[in-house]
Protein backbone atom coordinates (compact mmCIF):
# COMPACT_ATOMS: atom_id res chain seq x y z
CA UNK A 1 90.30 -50.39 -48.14
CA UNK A 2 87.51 -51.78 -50.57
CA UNK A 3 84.11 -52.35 -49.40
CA UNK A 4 81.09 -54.17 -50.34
CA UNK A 5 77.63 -52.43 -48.45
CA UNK A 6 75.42 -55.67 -47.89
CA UNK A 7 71.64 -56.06 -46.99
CA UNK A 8 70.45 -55.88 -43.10
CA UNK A 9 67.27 -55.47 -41.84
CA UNK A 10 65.26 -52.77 -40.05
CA UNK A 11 65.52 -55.30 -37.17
CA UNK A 12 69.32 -53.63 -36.57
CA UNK A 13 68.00 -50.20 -35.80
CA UNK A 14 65.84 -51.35 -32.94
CA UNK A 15 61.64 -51.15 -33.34
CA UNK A 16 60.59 -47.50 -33.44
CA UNK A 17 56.71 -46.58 -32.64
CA UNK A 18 54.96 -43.81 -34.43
CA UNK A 19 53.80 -40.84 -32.14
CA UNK A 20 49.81 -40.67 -32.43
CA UNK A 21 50.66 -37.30 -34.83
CA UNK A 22 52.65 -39.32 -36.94
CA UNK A 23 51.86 -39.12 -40.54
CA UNK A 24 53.97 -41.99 -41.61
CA UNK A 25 55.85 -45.35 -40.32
CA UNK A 26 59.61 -44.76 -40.72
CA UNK A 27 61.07 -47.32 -42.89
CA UNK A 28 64.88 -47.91 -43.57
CA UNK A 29 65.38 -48.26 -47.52
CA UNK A 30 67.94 -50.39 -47.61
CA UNK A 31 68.10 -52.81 -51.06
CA UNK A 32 70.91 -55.46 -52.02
CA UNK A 33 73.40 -52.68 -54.23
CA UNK A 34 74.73 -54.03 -57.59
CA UNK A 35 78.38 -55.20 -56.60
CA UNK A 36 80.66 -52.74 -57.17
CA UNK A 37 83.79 -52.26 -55.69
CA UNK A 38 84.74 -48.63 -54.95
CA UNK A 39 86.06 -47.07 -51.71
CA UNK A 40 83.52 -47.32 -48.63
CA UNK A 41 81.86 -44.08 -48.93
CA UNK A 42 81.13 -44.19 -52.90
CA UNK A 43 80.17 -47.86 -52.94
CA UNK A 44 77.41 -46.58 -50.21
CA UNK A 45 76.05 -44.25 -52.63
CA UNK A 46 76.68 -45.62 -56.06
CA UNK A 47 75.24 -48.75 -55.45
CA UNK A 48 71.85 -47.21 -53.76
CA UNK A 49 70.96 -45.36 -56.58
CA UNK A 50 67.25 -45.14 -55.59
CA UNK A 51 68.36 -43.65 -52.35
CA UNK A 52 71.02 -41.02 -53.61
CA UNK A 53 70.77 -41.24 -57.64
CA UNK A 54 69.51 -37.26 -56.92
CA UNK A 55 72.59 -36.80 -55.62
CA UNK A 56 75.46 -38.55 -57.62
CA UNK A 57 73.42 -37.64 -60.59
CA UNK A 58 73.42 -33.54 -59.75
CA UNK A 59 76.44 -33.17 -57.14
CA UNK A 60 76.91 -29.77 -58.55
CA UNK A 61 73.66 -28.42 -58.16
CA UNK A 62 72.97 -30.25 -54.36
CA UNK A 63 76.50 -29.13 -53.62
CA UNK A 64 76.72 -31.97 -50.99
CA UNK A 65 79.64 -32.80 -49.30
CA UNK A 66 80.57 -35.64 -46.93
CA UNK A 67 82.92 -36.85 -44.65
CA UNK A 68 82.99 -40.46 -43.05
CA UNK A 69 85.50 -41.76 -40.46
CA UNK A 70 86.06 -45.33 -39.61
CA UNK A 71 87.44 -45.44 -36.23
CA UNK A 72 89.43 -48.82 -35.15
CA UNK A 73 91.02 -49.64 -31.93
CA UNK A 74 94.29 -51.16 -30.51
CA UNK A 75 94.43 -53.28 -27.69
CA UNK A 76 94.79 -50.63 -25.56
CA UNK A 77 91.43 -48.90 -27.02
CA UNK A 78 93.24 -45.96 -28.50
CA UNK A 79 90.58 -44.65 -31.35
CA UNK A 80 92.71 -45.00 -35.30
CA UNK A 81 90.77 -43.16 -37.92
CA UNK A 82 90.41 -43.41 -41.84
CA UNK A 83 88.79 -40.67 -43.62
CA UNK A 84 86.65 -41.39 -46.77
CA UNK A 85 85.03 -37.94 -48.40
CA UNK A 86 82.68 -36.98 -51.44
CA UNK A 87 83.31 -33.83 -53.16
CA UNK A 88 84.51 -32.24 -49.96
CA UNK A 89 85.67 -28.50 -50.87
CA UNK A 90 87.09 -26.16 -48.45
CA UNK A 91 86.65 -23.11 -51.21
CA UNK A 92 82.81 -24.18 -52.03
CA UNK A 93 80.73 -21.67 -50.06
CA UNK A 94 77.44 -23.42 -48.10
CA UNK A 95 75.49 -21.15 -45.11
CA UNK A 96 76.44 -23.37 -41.73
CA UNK A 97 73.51 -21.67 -39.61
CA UNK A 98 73.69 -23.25 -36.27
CA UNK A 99 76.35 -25.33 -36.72
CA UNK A 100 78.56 -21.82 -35.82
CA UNK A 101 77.00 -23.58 -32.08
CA UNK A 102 79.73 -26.29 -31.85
CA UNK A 103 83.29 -24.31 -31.75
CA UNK A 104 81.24 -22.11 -29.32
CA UNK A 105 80.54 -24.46 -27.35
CA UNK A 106 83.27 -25.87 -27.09
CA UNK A 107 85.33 -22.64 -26.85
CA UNK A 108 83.31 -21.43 -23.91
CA UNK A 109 84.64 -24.80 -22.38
CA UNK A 110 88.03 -23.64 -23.01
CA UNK A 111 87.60 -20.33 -21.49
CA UNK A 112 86.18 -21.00 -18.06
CA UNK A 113 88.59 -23.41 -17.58
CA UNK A 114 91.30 -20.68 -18.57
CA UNK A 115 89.15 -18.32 -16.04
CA UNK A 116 88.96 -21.37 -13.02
CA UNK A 117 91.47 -19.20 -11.03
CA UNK A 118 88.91 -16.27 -10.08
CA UNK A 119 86.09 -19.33 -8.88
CA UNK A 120 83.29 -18.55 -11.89
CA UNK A 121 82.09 -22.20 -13.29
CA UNK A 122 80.10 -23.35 -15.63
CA UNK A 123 76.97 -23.32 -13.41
CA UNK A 124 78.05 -19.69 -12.04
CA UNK A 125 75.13 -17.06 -12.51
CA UNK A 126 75.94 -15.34 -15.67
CA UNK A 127 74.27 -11.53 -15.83
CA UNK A 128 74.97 -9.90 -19.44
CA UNK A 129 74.26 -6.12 -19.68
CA UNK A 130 74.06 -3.63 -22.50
CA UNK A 131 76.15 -0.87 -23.79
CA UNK A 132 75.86 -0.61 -27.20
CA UNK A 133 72.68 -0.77 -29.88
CA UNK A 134 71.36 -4.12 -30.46
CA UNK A 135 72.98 -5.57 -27.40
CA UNK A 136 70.31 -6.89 -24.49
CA UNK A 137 70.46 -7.17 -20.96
CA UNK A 138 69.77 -11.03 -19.57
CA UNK A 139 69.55 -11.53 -16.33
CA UNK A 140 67.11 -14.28 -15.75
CA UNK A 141 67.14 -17.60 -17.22
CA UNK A 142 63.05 -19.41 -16.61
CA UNK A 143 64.42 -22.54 -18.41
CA UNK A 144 67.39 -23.15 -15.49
CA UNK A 145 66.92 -25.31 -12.51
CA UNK A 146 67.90 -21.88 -10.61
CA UNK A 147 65.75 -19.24 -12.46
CA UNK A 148 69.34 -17.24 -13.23
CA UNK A 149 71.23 -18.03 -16.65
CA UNK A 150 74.73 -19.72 -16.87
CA UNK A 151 77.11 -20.90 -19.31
CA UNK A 152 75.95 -24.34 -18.45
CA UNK A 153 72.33 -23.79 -19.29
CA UNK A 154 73.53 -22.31 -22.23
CA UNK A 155 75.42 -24.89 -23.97
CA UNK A 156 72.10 -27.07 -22.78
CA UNK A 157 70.14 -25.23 -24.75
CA UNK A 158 71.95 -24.69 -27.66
CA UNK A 159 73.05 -28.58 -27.91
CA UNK A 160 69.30 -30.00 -27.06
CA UNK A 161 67.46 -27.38 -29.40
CA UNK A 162 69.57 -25.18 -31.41
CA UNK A 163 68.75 -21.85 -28.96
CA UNK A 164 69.72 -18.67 -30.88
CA UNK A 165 69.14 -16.72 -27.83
CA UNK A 166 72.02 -18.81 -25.77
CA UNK A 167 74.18 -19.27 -28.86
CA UNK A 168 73.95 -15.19 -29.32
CA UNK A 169 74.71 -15.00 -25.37
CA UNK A 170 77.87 -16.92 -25.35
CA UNK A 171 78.97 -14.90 -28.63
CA UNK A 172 79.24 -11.87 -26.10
CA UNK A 173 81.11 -14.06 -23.57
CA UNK A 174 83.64 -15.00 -25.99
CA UNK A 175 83.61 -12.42 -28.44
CA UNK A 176 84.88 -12.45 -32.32
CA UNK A 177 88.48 -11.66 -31.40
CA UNK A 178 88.90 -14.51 -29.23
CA UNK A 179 86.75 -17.00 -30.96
CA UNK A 180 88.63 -16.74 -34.26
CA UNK A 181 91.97 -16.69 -33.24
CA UNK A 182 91.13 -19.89 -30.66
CA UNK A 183 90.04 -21.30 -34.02
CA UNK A 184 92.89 -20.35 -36.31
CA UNK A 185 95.64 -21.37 -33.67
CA UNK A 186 94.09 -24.91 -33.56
CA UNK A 187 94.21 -25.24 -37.71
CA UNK A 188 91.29 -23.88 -38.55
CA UNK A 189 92.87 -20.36 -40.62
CA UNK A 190 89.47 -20.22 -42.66
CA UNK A 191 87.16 -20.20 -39.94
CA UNK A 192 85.01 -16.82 -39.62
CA UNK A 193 82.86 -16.57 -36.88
CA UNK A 194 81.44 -13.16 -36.16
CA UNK A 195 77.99 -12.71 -36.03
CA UNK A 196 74.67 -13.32 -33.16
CA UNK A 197 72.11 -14.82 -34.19
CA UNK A 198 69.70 -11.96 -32.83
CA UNK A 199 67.16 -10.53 -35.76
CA UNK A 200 68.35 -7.42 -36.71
CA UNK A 201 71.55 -7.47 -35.48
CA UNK A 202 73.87 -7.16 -38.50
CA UNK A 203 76.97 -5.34 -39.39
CA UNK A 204 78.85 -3.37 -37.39
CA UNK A 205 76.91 -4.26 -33.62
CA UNK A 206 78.53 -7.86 -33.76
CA UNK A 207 82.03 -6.17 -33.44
CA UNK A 208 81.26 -5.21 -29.92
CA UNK A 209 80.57 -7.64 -26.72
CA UNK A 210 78.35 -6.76 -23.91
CA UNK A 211 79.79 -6.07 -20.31
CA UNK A 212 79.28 -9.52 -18.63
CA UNK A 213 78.81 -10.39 -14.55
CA UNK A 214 79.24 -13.51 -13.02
CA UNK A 215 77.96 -14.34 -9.22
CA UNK A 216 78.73 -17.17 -6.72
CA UNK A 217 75.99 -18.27 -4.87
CA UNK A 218 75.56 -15.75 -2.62
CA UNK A 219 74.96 -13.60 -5.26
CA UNK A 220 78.35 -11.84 -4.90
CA UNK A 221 80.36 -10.57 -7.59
CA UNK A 222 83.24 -12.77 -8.46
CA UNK A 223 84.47 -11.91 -11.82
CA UNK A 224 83.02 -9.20 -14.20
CA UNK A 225 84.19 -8.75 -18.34
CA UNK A 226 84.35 -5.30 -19.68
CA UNK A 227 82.59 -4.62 -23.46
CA UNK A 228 85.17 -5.05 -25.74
CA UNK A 229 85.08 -4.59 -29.73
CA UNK A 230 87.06 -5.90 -32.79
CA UNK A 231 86.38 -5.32 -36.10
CA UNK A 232 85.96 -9.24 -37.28
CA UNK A 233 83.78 -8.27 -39.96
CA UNK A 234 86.60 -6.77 -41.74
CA UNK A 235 88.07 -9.97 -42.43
CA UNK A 236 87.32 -11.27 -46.05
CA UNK A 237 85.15 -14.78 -46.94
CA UNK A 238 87.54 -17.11 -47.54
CA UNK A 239 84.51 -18.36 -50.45
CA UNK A 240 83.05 -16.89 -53.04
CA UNK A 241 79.86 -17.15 -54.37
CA UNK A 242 78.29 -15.76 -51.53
CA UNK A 243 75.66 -14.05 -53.22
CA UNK A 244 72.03 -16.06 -53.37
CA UNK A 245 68.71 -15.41 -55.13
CA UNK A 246 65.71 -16.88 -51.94
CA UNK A 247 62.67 -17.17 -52.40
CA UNK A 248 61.16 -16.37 -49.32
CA UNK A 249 57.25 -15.77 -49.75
CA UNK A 250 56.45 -18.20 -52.47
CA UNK A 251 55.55 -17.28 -55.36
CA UNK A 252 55.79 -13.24 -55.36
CA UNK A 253 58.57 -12.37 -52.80
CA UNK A 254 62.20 -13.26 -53.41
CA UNK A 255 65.34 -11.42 -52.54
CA UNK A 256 69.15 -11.44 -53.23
CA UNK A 257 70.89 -12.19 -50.25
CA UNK A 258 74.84 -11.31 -49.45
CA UNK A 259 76.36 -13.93 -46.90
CA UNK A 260 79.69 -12.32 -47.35
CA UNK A 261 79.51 -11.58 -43.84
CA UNK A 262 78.00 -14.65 -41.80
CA UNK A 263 79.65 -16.81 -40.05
CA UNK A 264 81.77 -19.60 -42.04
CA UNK A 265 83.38 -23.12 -41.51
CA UNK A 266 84.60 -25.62 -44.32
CA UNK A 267 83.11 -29.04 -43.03
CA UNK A 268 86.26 -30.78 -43.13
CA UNK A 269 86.75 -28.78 -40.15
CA UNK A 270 83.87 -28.98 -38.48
CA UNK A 271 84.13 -32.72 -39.04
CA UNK A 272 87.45 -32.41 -37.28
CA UNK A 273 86.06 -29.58 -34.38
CA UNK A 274 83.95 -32.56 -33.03
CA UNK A 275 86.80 -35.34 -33.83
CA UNK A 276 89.06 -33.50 -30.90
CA UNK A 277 85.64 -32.83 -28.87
CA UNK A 278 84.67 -36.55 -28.36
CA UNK A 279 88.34 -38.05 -28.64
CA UNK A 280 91.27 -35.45 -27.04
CA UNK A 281 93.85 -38.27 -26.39
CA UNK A 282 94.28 -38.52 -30.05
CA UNK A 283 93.96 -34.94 -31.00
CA UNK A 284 97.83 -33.66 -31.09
CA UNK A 285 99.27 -31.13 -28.83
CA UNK A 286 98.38 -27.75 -28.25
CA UNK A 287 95.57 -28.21 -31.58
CA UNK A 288 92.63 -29.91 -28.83
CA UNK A 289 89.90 -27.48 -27.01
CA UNK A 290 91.43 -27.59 -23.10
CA UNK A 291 88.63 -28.21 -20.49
CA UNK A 292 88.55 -30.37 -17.73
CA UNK A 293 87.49 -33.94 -17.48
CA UNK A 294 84.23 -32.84 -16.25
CA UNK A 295 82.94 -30.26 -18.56
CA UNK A 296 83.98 -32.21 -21.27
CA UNK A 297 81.61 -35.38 -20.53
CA UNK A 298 79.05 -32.33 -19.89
CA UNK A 299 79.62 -31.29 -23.42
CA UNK A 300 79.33 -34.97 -24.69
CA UNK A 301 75.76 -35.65 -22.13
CA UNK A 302 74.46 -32.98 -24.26
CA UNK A 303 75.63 -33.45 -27.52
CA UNK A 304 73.32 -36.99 -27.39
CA UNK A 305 70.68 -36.44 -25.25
CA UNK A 306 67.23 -35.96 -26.98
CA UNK A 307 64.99 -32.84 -25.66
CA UNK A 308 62.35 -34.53 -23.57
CA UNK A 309 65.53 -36.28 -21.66
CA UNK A 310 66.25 -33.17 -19.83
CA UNK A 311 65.16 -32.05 -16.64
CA UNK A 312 66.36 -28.55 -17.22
CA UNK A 313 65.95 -26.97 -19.60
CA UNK A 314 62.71 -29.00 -19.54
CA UNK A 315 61.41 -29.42 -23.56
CA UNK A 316 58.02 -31.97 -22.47
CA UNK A 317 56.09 -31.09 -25.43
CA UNK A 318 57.01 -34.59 -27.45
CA UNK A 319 54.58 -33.84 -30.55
CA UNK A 320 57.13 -30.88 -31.67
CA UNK A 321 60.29 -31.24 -29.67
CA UNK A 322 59.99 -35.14 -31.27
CA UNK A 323 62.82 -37.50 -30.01
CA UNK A 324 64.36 -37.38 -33.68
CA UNK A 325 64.49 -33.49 -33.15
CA UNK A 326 67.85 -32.23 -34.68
CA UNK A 327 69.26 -36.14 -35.28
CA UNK A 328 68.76 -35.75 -38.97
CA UNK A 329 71.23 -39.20 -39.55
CA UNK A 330 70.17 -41.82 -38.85
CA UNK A 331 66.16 -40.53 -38.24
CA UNK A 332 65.90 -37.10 -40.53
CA UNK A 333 62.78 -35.82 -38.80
CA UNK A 334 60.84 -38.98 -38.50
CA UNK A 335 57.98 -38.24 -35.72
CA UNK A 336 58.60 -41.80 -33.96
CA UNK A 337 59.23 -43.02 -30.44
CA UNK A 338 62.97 -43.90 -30.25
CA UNK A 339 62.96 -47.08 -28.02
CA UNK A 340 66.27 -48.36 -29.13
CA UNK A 341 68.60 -46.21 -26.67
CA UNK A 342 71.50 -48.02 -27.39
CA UNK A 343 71.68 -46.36 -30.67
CA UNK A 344 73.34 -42.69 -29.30
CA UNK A 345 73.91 -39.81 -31.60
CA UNK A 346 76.42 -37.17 -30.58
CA UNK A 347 75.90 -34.07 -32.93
CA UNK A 348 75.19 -30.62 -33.75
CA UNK A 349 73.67 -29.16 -37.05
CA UNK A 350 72.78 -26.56 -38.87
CA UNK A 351 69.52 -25.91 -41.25
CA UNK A 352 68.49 -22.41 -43.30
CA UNK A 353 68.69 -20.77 -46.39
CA UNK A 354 67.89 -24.45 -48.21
CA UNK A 355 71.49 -25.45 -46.70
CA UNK A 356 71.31 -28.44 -43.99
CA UNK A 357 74.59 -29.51 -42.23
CA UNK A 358 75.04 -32.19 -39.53
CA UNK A 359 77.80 -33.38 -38.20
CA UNK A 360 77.70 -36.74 -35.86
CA UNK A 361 79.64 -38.80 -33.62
CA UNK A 362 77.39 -42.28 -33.85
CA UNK A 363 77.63 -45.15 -31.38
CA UNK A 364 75.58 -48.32 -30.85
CA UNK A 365 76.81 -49.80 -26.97
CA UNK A 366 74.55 -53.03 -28.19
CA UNK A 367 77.00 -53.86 -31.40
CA UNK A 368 80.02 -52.12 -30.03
CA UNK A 369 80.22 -49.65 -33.23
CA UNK A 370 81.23 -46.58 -33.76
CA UNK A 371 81.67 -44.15 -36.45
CA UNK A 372 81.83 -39.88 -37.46
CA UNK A 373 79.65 -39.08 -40.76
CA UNK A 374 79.24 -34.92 -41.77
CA UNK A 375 77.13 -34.15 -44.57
CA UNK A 376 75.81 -30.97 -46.25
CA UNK A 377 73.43 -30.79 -48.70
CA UNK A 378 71.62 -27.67 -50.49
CA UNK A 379 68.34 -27.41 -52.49
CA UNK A 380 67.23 -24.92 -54.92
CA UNK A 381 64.87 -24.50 -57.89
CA UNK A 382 64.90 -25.21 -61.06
CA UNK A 383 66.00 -21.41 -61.83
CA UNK A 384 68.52 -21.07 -59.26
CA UNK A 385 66.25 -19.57 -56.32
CA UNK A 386 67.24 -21.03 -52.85
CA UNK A 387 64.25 -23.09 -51.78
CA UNK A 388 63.83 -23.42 -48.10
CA UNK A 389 60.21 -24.56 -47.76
CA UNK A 390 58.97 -26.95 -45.10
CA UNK A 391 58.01 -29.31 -47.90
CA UNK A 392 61.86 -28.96 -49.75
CA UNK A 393 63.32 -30.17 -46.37
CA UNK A 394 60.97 -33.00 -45.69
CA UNK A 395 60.69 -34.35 -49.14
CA UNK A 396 64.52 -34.36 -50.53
CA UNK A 397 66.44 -33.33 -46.92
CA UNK A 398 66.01 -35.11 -44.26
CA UNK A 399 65.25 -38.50 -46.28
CA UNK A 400 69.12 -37.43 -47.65
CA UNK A 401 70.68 -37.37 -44.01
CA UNK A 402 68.10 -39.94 -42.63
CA UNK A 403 69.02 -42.64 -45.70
CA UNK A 404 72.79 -41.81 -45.46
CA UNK A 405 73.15 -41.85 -42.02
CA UNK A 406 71.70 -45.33 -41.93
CA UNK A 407 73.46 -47.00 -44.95
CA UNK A 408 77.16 -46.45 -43.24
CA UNK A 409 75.52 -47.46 -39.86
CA UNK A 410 74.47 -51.38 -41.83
CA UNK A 411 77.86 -51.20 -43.22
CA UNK A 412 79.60 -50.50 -40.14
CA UNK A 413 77.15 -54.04 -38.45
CA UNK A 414 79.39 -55.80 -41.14
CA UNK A 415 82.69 -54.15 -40.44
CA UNK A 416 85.17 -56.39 -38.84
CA UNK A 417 87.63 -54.94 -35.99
CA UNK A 418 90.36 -56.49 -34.68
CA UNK A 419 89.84 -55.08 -31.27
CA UNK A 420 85.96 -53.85 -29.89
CA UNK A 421 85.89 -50.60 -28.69
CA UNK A 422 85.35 -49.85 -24.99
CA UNK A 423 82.51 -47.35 -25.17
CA UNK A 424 81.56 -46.67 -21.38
CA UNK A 425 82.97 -43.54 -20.87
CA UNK A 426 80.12 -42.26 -23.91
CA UNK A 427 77.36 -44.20 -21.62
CA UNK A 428 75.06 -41.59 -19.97
């Protein structure tokens, strides 16, 4: 399919208002491209070269990658995808931080529903103890609506703010064994996830899982999961290159850092982790992440719901939890007032190191579009030093994900489908 990206308006994204901190009025650089026919995906940034010139000019160095999927319907609403990519590389090493968060999510899904027989759910009380160094014992939650944690809380706070704490948590629940072969059986063979996110916590104490407790709500025991270990960080990178020079203190402090061992995923696959997430009835059989009806439109509530939307955990501070927090497309980090609800983003990323993944499910109910885009994008100096300053992420990152994310959004406005999509069930 060929594609010409015409001119729309700031009008299409809805009117935004400027928090009383905000330093600047968002504004969506969009300009009428020189027409050039390419595929969808290249016209978008070939012909906006004073959006992504940076970037098609030095792919090498910014080492971005993208993946966008079209998604039409048939008449009986069934989702048909076409894949466009740029420079997307399986064997190029990028950090994903956080974005480890989504098959664990997921996964944890998968599990309690394999556990349903002995009564635990996803809102069970969840006590994790210690028995080995580095491990910690958790058995109150403040953020939860009953003072106790759960695996529901968790994946709240994980999908609303990126928790490390509740990401580390469900690590132990799951454990490296069972994570990575969940992820290689559903054709992921290079995935390598095998590390908390607790400080100091490296090596060796990420091969072994805490003893875990779960309650009904009487507070009796109902189903209890011995420590286990496996040595997962015996298994090899599948990329190389994992050695970077960071600057961390600028300009007297830097460091060579090894991320042979952190956690990895090629964004193709994470593109396609969240693909099976939001649409099982096309993901084939026995590849898809099995949970019920009901914990999977739990996992989609929270994958688009902006902080200050939840009750529990409860994130009221607005001026830093901002409703743009972690929607890089679409917003970056814009400090603005989201009126335009209609506009829902369903994604997880990932952001450290001067590496910034995201990886989005995008609807608009008002328009009746739909779309997936998954970008990374890495930023360094001149001399090769890893540059992950404040000011690197607002000045070249998040306009990157902001300007790309809303570029294939106006194209998608001008898209013509055969059928409309029925989007209710995505509706919360």
């Amino acid at each position: 399919m060929l594609c010409l990206l015409s001119f729309l308006s700031k009008a299409a994204l809805g009117q935004q208002k400027p928090h009383s901190k905000a330093k600047t009025k968002p504004s969506t650089a969009q300009t009428v491209p020189k027409r050039k026919e390419l595929n969808c995906l290249d016209s978008i940034l070939l012909n906006n070269p004073e959006l992504f010139g940076l970037i098609t000019n030095n792919p090498k160095i910014h080492h971005v990658q993208i993946v966008y999927t079209q998604i039409n319907r048939d008449k009986n609403n069934k989702a048909l995808f076409t894949d466009y990519t740029y420079r997307v590389n399986p064997a190029e090493f990028f950090y994903i931080a956080s974005m480890a968060k989504l098959p664990v999510c997921a996964l944890a899904m998968e599990k309690m529903e394999e556990l349903k027989k002995t009564g635990i759910t996803i809102n069970s009380v969840m006590l994790t103890d210690k028995a080995y160094a580095c491990q910690a014992v958790t058995n109150k939650d403040e953020t939860s609506a009953t003072g106790f944690p759960s695996v529901a809380n968790y994946i709240k706070r994980m999908l609303l703010v990126s928790d490390n704490t509740a990401y580390s948590r469900m690590y132990e629940f799951l454990g490296p064994e069972y994570i990575n072969k969940k992820l290689w059986s559903k054709g992921y063979p290079t995935a390598r996830i095998r590390i908390r996110f607790d400080v100091g916590c490296l090596g060796n104490p990420n091969n072994f899982t805490n003893p875990i407790r779960f309650l009904n709500d009487t507070g009796k025991l109902i189903y209890s999961q011995p420590p286990k270990y496996y040595p997962a960080n015996t298994l090899t990178m599948p990329v190389t290159n994992t050695l970077k020079h960071i600057d961390l203190k600028k300009p007297t402090y830097s460091v060579k850092k090894d991320f042979s061992n952190s956690n990895y995923l090629c964004l193709s696959d994470m593109h396609d982790m969240l693909k099976k997430i939001m649409f099982p009835d096309e993901t084939p059989a026995g590849k898809g992440f099995k949970m019920s009806k009901e914990n999977r439109s739990f996992l989609w509530k929270y994958l688009q719901m902006m902080p200050y939307e939840s009750d529990y955990p409860n994130y009221p501070d607005r001026s830093h939890y901002i409703d743009s927090y972690k929607k890089y497309f679409i917003y970056g980090q814009d400090s603005v007032v989201i009126e335009n609800k209609n506009i829902r983003v369903f994604n997880i990323v990932g952001a450290s190191y001067g590496y910034t993944t995201d990886c989005a499910y995008i609807v608009d109910f008002s328009n009746n579009t739909e779309f997936m885009i998954s970008a990374t994008y890495f930023i360094q100096e001149t001399n090769g030093v890893i540059d992950g300053t404040d000011d690197t992420y607002n000045k070249y990152i998040m306009p990157f994900f902001k300007n790309l994310g809303q570029s294939v959004y106006l194209f998608e406005l001008t898209r013509n489908r055969k059928f409309l999509p029925d989007l209710l069930e995505f509706k919360f």
